[in-house]
Protein backbone atom coordinates (compact mmCIF):
# COMPACT_ATOMS: atom_id res chain seq x y z
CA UNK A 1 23.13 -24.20 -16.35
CA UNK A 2 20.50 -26.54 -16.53
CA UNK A 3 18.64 -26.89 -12.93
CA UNK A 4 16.37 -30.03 -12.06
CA UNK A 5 15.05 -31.63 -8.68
CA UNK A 6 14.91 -34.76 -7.41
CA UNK A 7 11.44 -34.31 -6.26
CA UNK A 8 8.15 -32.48 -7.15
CA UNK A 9 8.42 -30.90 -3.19
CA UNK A 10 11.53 -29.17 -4.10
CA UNK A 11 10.55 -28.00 -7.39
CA UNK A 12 7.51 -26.05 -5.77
CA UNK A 13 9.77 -24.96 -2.73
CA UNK A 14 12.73 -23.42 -5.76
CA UNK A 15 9.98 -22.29 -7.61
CA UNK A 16 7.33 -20.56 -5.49
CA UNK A 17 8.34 -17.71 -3.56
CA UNK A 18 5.04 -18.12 -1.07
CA UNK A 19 6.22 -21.94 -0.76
CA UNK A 20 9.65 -20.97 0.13
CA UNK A 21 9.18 -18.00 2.62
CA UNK A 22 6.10 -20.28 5.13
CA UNK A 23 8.93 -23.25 4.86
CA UNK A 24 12.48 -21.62 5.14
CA UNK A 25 11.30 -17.68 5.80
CA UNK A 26 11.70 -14.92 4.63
CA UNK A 27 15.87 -14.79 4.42
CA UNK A 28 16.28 -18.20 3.63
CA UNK A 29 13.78 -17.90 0.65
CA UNK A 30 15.84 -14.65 -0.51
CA UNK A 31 18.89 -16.44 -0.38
CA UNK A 32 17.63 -19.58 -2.29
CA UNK A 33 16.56 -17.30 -5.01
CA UNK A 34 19.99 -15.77 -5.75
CA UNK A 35 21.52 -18.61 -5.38
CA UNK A 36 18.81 -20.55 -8.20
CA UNK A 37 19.54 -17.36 -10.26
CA UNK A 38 23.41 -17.10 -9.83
CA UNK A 39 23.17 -21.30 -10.92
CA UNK A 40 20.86 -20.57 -13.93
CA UNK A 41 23.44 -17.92 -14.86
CA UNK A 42 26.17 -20.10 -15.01
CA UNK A 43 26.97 -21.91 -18.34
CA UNK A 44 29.09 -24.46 -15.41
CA UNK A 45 30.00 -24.83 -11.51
CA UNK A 46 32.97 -23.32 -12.11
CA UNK A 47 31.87 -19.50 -11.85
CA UNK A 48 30.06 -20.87 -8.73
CA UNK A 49 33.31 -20.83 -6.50
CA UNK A 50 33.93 -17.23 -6.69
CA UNK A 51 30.11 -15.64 -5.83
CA UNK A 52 28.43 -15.22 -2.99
CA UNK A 53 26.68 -18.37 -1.09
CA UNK A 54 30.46 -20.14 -0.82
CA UNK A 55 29.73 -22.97 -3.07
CA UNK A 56 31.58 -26.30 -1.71
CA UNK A 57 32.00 -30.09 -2.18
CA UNK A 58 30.93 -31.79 0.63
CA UNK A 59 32.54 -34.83 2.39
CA UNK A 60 30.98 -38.12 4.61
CA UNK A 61 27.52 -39.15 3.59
CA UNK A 62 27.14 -36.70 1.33
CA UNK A 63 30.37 -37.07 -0.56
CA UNK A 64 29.58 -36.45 -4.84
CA UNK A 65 27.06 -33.47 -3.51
CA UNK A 66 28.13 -29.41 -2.92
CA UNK A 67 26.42 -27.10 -0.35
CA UNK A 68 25.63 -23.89 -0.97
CA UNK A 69 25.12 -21.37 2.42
CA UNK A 70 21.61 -20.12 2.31
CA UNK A 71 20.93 -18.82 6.25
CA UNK A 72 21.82 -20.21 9.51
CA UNK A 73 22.92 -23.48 9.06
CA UNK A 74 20.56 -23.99 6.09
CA UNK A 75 21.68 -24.89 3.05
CA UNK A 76 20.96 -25.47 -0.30
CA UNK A 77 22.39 -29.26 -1.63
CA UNK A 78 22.99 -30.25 -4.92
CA UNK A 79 24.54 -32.90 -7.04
CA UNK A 80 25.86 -32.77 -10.48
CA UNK A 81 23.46 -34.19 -13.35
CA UNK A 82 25.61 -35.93 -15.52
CA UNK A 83 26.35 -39.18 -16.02
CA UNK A 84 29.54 -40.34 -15.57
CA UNK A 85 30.25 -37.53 -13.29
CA UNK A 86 33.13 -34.72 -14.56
CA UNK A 87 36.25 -35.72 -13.06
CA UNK A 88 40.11 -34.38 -13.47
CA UNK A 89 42.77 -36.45 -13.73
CA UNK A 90 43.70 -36.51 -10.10
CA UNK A 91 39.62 -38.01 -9.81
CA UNK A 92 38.19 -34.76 -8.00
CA UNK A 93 35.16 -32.69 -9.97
CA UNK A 94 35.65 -31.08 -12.63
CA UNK A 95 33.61 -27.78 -12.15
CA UNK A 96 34.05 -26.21 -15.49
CA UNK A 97 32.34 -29.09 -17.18
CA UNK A 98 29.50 -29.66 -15.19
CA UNK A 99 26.60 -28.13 -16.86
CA UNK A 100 23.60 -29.54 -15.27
CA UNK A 101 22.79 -29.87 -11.51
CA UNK A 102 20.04 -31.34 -9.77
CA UNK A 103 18.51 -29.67 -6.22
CA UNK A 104 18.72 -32.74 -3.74
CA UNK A 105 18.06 -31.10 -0.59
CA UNK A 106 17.30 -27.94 1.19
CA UNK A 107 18.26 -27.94 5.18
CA UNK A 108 20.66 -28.09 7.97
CA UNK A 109 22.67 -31.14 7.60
CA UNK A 110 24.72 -30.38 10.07
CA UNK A 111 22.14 -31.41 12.82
């Protein structure tokens, strides 16, 4: 799957292990790595549901995004890169055609 960011602070946080382990530590930064590789794996979303790091669409404010668990309340947030957006008949996602993602956020939204 192809994996982009929607800004040059995430890219270096996805992409550099020191990065990631001062700002999210050393568990989060494992997680966010095998959850980047498990992505890049993936030829689409669909495979997504069924591996670790429960993989789900999100609801509210951040309706059209998915949340993936990193640690604590952290996760990882992303949205899928395609325009329009995959969609089955009944409107909802269509995970076995997205190919492309884009990181949007790292963090608790929860708070």
């Amino acid at each position: 799957m192809d994996i982009t960011f929607d800004t040059d602070d995430l890219r270096r946080l996805c992409n550099d292990d020191k990065v990631a382990k001062r700002t999210i530590g050393a568990v989060g930064a494992r997680k966010l790595r095998l959850r980047l590789d498990d992505l890049a794996a993936a030829s689409t979303l669909e495979p997504m549901r069924h591996l670790p790091g429960r993989c789900h669409e999100l609801k509210g404010d951040l309706a059209g995004k998915l949340g993936l668990d990193l640690d604590g309340g952290r996760r990882l947030v992303i949205r899928p890169n395609h325009i329009p957006v995959p969609t089955k008949g009944d409107g909802g996602l269509d995970w076995s055609r997205v190919t492309a993602v884009a990181v949007t956020a790292i963090g608790d939204y929860h708070d």
